[in-house]
N, C-alpha and C. Protein backbone atom coordinates (compact mmCIF):
# COMPACT_ATOMS: atom_id res chain seq x y z
N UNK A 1 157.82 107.62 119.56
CA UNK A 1 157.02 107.67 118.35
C UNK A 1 155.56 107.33 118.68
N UNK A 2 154.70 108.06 117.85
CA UNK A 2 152.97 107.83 118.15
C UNK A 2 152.81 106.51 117.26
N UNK A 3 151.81 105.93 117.82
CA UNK A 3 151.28 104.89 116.92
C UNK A 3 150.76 105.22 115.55
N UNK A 4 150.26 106.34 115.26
CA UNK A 4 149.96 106.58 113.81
C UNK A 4 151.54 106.70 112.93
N UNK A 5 152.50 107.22 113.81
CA UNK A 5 153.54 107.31 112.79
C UNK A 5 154.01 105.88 112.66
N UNK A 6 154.09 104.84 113.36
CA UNK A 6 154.37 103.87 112.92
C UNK A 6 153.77 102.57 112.08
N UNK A 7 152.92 103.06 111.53
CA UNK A 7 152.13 102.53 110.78
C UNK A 7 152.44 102.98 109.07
N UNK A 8 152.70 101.71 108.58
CA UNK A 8 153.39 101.83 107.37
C UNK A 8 151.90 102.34 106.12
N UNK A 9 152.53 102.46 105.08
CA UNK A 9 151.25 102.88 103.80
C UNK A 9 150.41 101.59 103.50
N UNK A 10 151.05 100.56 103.81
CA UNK A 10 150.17 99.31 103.89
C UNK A 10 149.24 99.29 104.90
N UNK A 11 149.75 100.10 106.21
CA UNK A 11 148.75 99.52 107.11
C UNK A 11 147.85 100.73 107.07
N UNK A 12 147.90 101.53 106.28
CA UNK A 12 146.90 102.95 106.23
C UNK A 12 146.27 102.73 105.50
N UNK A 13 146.46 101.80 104.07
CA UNK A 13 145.82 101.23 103.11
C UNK A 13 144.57 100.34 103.67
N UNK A 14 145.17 99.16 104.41
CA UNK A 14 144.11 98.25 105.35
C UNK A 14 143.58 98.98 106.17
N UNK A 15 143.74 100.42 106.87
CA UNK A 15 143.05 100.69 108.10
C UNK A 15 141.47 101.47 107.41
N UNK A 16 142.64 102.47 106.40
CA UNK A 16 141.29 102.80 105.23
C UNK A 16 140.24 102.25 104.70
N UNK A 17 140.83 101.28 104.08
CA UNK A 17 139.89 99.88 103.97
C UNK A 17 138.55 99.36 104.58
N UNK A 18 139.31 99.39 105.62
CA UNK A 18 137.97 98.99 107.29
C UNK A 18 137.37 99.79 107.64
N UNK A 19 137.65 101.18 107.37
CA UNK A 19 136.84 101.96 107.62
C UNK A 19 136.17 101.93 107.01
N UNK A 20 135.89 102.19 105.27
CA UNK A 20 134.96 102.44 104.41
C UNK A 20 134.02 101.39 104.32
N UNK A 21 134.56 100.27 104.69
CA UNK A 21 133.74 98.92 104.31
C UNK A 21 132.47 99.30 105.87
N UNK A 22 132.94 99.46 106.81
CA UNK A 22 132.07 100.00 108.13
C UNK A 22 131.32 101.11 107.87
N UNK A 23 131.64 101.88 106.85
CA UNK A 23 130.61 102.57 106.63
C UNK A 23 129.81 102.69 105.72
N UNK A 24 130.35 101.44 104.79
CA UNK A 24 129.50 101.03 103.60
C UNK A 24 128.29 99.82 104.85
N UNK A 25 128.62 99.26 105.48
CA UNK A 25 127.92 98.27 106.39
C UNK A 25 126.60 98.93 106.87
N UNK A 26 127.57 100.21 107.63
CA UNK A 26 126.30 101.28 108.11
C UNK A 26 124.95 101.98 107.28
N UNK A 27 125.50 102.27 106.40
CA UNK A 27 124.61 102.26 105.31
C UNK A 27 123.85 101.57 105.14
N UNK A 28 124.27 100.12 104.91
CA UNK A 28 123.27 98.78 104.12
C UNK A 28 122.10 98.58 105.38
N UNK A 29 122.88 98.99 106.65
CA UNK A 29 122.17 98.22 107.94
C UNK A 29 120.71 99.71 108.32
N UNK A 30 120.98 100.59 107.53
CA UNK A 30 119.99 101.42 107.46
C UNK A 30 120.42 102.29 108.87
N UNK A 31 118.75 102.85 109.38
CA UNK A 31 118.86 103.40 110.50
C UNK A 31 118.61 102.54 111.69
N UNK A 32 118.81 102.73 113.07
CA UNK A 32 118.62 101.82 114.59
C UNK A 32 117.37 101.70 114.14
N UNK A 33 116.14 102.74 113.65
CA UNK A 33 114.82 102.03 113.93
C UNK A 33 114.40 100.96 112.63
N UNK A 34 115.10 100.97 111.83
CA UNK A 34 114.87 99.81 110.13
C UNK A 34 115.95 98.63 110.93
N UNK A 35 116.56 98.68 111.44
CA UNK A 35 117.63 97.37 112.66
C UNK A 35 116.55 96.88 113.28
N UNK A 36 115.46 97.96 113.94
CA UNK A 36 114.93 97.28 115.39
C UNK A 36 113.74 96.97 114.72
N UNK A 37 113.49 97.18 113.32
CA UNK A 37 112.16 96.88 112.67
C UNK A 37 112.50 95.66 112.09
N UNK A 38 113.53 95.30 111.46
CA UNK A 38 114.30 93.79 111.29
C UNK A 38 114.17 93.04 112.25
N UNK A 39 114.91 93.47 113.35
CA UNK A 39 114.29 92.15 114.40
C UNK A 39 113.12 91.86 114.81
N UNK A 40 112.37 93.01 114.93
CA UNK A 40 110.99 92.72 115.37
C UNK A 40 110.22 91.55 114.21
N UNK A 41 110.79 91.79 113.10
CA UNK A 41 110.22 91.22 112.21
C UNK A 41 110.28 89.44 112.12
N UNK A 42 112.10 89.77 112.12
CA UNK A 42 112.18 88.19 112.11
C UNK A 42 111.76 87.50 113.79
N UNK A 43 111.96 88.22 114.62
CA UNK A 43 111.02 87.49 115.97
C UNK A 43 110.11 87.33 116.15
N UNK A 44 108.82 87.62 114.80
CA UNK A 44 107.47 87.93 115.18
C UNK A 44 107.54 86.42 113.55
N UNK A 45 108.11 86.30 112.89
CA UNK A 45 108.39 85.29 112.06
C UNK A 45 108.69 83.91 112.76
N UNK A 46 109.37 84.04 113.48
CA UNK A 46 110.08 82.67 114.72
C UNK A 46 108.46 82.29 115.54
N UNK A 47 108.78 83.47 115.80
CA UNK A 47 106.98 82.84 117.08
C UNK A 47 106.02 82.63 116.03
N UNK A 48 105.93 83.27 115.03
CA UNK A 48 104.41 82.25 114.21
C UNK A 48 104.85 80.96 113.63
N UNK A 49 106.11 81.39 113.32
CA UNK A 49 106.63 79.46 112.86
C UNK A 49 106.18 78.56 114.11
N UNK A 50 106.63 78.73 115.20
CA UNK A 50 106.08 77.70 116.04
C UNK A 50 105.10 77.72 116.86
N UNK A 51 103.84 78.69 116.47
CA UNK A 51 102.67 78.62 117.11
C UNK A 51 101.28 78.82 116.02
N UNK A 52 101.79 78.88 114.64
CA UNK A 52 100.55 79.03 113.93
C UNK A 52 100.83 78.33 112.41
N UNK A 53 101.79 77.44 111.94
CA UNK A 53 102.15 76.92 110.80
C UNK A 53 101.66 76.01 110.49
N UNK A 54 101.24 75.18 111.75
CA UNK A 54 99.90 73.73 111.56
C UNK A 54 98.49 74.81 110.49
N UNK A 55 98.46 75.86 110.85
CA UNK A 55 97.22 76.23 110.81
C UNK A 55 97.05 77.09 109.40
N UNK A 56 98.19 77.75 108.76
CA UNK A 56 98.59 78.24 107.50
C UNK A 56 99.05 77.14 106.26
N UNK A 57 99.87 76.06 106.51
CA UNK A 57 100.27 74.99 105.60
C UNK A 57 99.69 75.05 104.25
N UNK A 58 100.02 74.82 103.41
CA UNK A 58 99.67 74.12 102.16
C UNK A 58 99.26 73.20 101.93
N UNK A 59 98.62 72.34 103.30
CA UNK A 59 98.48 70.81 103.00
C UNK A 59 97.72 70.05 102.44
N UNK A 60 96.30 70.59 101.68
CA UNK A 60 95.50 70.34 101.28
C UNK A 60 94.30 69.60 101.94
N UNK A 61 94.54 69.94 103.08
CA UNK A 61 93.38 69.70 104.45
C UNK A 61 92.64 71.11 104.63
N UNK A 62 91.76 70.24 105.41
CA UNK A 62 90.65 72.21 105.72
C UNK A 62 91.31 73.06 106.78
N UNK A 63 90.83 74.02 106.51
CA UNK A 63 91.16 75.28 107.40
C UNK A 63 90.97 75.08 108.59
N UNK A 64 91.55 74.71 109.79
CA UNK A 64 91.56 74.44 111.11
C UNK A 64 91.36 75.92 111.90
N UNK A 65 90.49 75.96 113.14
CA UNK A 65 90.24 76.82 114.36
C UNK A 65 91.79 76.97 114.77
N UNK A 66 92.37 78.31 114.60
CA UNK A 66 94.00 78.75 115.34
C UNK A 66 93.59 78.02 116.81
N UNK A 67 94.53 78.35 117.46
CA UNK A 67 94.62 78.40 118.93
C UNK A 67 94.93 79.11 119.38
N UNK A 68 94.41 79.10 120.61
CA UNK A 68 94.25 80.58 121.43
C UNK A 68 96.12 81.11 121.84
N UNK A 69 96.89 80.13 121.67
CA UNK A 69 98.45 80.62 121.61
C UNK A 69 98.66 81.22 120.04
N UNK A 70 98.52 80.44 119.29
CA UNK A 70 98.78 81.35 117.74
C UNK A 70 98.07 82.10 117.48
N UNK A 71 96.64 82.68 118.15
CA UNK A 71 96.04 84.24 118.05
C UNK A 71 96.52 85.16 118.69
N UNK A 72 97.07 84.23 120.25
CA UNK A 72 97.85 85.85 121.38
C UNK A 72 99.30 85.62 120.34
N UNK A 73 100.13 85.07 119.62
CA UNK A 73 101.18 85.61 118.35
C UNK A 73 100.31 86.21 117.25
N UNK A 74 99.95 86.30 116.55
CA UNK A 74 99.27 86.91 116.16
C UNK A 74 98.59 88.66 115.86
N UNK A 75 98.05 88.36 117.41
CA UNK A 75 97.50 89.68 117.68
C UNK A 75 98.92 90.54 118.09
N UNK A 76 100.55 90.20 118.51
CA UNK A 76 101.35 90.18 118.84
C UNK A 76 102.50 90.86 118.25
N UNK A 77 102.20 90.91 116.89
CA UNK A 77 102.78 91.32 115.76
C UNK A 77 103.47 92.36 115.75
N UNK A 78 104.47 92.98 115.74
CA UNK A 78 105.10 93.78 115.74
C UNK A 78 105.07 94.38 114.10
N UNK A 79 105.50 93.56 113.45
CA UNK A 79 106.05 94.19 112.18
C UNK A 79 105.35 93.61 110.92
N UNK A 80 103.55 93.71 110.70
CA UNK A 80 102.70 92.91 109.90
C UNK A 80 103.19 93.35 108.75
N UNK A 81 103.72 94.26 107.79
CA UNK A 81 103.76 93.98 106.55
C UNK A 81 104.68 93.51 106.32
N UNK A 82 105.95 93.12 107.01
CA UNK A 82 107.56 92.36 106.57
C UNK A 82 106.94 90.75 106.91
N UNK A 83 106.01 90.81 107.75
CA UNK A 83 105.53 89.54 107.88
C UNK A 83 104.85 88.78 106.82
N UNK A 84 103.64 89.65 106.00
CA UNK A 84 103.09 89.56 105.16
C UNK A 84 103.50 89.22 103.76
N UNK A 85 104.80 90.06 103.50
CA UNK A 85 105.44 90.59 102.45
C UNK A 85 106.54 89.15 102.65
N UNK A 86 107.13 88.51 103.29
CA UNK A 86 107.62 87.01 103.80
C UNK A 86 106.83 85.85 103.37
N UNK A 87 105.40 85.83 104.00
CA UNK A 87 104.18 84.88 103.79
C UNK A 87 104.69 84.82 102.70
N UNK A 88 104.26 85.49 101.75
CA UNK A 88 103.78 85.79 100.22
C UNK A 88 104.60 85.26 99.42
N UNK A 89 105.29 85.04 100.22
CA UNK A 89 107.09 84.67 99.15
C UNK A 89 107.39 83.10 99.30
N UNK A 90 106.63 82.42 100.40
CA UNK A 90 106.58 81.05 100.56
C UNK A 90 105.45 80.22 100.04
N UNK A 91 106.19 79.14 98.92
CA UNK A 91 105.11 78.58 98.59
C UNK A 91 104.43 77.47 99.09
N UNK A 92 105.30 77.45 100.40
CA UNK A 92 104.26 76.34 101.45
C UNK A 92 103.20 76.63 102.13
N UNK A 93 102.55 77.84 102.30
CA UNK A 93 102.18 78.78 102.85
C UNK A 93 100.79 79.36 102.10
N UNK A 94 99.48 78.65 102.97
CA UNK A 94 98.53 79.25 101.87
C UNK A 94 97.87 80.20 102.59
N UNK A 95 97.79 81.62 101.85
CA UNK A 95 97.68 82.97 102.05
C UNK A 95 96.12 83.04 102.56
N UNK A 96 95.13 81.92 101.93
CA UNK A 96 93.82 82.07 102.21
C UNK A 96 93.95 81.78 103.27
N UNK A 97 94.79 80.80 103.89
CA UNK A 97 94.78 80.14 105.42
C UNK A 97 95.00 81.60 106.13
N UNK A 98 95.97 82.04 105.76
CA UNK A 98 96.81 83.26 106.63
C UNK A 98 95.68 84.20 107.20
N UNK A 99 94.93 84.77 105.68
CA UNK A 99 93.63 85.37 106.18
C UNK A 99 92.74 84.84 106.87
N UNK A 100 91.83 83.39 106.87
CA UNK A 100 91.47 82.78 107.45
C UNK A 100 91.73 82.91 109.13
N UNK A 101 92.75 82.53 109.77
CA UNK A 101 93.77 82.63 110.61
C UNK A 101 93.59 83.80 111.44
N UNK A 102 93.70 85.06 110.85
CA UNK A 102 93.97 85.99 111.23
C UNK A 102 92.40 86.72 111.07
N UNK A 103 91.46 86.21 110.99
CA UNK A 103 90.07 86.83 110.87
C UNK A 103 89.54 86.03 112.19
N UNK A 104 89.90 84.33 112.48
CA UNK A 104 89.53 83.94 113.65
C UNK A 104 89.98 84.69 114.98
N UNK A 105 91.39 85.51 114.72
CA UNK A 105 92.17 85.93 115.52
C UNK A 105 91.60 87.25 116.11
N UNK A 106 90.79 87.82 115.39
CA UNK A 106 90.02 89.21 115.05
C UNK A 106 90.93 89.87 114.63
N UNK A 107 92.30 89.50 113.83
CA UNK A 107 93.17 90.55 113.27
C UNK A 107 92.92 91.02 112.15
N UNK A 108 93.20 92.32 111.50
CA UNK A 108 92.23 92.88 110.34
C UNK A 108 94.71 93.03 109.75
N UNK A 109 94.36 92.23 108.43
CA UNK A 109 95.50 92.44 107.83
C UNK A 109 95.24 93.03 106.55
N UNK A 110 96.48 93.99 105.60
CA UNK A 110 95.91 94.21 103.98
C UNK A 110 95.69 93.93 103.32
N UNK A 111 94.52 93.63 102.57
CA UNK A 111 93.98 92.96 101.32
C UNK A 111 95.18 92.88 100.35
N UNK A 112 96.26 93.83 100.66
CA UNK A 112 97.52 93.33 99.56
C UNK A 112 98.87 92.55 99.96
N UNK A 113 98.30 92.19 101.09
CA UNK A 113 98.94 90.72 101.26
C UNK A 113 99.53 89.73 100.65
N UNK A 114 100.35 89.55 100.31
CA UNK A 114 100.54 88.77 98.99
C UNK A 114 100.71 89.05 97.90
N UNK A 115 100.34 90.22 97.42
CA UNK A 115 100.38 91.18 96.61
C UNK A 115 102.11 91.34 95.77
């Protein structure tokens, strides 16, 4: 006997199942390049968390000179509007700094930043 014949209506039920849900997955997960634009995104999120967040804060201190490590992240950017479009959504995070930041950096970002 083949392995498909021994597979009961229950287990065609569950195999069905797994399939559709995998291709409901595939779907949600978009195409390889919206995947590889996700990671780029959240890895370009990780490295400014720990090389430019002293310098964006909310803290109600002045606008500090980046450093020459959080401008080479920065200038580094893979994926600036998921980055931007992130910023914008945190309210620890002051957007004037961001621009600030990123003008010392010589990076030119969209005025709808935040937006």
């Amino acid at each position: 006997m083949k392995m498909y014949q021994l597979m009961t209506s229950d287990g065609r039920s569950l195999a069905a199942t797994l399939l559709l849900l995998l291709l409901a997955a595939a779907q949600v997960a978009g195409t390889p390049a919206a995947a590889a634009a996700g990671a780029a995104c959240h890895n370009d999120l990780i490295a400014l968390r720990s090389t430019c967040y002293q310098y964006v804060q909310d803290d109600g201190g002045p606008m500090v000179q980046p450093s020459p490590h959080c401008c080479a992240t920065v200038r580094g950017i893979a994926n600036a509007t998921c980055v931007c479009d992130y910023f914008s959504s945190l309210d620890y995070i002051n957007l004037d700094r961001v621009f600030y930041v990123a003008g010392q950096c010589a990076v030119a970002i969209p005025w709808s930043c935040g937006d």
